[in-house]
Protein backbone atom coordinates (compact mmCIF):
# COMPACT_ATOMS: atom_id res chain seq x y z
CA UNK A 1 -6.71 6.49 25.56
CA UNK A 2 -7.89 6.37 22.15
CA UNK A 3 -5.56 4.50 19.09
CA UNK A 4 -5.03 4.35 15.74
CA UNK A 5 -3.31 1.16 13.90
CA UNK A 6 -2.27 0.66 10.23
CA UNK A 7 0.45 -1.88 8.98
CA UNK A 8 3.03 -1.81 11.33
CA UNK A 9 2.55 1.19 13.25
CA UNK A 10 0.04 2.51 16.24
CA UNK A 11 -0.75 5.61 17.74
CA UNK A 12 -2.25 6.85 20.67
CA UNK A 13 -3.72 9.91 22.34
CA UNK A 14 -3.75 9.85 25.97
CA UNK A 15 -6.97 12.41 26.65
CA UNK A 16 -5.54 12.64 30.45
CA UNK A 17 -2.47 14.06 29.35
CA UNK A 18 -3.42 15.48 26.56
CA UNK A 19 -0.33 13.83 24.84
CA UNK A 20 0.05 12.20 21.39
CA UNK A 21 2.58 9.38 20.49
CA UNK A 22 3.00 6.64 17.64
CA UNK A 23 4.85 3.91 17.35
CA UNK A 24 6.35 1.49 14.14
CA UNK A 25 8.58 -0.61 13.07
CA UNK A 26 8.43 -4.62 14.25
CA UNK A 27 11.31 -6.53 16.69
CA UNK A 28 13.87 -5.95 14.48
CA UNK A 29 13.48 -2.05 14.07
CA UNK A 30 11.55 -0.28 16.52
CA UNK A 31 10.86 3.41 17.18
CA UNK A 32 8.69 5.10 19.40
CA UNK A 33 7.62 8.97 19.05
CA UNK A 34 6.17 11.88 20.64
CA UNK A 35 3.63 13.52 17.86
CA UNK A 36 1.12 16.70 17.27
CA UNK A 37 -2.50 16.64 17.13
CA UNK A 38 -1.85 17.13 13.35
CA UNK A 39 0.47 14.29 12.53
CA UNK A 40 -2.28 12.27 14.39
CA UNK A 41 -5.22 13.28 12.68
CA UNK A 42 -3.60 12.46 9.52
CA UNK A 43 -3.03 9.07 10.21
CA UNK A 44 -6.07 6.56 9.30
CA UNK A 45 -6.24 2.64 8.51
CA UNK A 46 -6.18 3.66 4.58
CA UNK A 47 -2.52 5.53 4.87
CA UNK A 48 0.07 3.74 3.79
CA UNK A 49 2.81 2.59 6.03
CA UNK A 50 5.60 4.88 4.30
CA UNK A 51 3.14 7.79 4.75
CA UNK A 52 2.37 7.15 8.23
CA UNK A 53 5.65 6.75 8.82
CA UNK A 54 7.21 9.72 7.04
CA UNK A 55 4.78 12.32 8.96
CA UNK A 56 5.85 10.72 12.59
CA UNK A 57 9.64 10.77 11.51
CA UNK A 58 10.00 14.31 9.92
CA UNK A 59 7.74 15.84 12.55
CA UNK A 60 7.86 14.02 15.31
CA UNK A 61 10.20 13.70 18.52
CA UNK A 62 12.08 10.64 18.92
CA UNK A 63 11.58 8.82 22.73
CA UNK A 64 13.56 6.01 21.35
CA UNK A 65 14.79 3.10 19.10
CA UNK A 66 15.88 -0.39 18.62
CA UNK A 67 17.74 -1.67 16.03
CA UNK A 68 18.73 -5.45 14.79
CA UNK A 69 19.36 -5.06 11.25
CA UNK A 70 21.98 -7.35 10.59
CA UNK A 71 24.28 -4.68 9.49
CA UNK A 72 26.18 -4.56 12.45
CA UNK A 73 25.50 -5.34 16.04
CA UNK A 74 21.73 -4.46 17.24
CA UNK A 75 21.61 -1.57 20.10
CA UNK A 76 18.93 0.17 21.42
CA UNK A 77 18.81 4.27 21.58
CA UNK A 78 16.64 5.77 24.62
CA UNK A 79 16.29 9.64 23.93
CA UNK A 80 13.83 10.87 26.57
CA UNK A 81 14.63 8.41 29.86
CA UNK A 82 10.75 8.97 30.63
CA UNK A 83 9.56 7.36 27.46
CA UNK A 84 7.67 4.75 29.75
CA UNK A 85 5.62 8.00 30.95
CA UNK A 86 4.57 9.70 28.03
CA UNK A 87 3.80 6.28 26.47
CA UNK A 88 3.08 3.77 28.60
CA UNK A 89 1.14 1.97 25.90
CA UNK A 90 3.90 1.60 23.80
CA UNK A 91 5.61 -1.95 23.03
CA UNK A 92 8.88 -1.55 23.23
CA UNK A 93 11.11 -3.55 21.68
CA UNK A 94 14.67 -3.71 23.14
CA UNK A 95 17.41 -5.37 21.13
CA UNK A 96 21.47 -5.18 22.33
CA UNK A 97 23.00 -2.79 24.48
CA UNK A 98 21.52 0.64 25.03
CA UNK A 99 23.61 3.30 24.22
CA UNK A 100 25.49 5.39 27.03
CA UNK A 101 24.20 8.94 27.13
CA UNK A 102 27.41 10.48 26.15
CA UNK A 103 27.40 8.61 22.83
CA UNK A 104 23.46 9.69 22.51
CA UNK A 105 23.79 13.42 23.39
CA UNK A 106 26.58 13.29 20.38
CA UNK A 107 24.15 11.78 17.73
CA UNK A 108 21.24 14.20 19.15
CA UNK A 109 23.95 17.08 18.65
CA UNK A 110 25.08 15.98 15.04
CA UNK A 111 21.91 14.48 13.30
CA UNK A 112 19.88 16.95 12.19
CA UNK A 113 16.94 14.16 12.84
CA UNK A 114 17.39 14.48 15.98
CA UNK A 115 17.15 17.97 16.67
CA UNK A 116 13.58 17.79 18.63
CA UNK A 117 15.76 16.31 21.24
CA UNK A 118 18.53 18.75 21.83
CA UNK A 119 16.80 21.09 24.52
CA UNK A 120 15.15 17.90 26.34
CA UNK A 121 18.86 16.35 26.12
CA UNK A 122 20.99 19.66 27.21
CA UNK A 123 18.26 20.52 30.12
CA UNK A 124 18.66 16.24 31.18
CA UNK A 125 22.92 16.66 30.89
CA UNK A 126 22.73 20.32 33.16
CA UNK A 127 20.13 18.95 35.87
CA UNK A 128 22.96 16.06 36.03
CA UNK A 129 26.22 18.23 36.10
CA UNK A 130 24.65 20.07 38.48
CA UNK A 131 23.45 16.80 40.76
């Protein structure tokens, strides 16, 4: 596996799987992506953290997230259950109760952010239904 680190964020590409992920935030905010060769390359020690950030959030497919913002109650949001697999590097941070699936497939459904998810998510809630 070879990384990449800045301020507050890593990345990672796994040469066995040929798979690229990133990860930023700290233990109060904490997200973990799936990423191109292209958002990867771009990232480099001299980016800054809102750049590095902004390419793995518009482009990027979210595996999950963990939030304690003192806003309301912390919870943690696990998009693609096999998260562990496609990063097993990854530091996850987990902080409150993880959302059900029904409330994430509704936020993956309305949130235009979330739209790299929807196939993963529908194909996930069929293979179940049909269980």
């Amino acid at each position: 596996m070879q990384f990449k680190k800045g301020c507050y964020w890593k990345a990672c590409f796994d040469e066995e799987n040929d798979r690229y992920t990133a990860e930023y935030g700290d233990s109060r905010n904490y997200n973990l992506y799936e990423i191109t060769k292209e958002i990867y390359d771009k990232l480099d020690e001299s980016i800054s953290y809102d750049d590095a950030v902004r390419a793995i959030y518009k482009e990027g497919r979210h595996l999950y997230m963990s939030v304690d913002d003192r806003c309301g109650p912390p919870y943690t949001i696990v998009f693609d259950h096999d998260y562990e697999t496609i990063a097993p590097w990854a530091n996850v941070v987990e902080n409150g109760k993880v959302w059900p699936d029904e409330l994430t497939d509704a936020a993956v459904e309305i949130f235009e952010s979330e739209k790299q998810n929807r196939e993963q998510r529908r194909k996930r809630r069929e293979q179940k239904n049909n269980d």
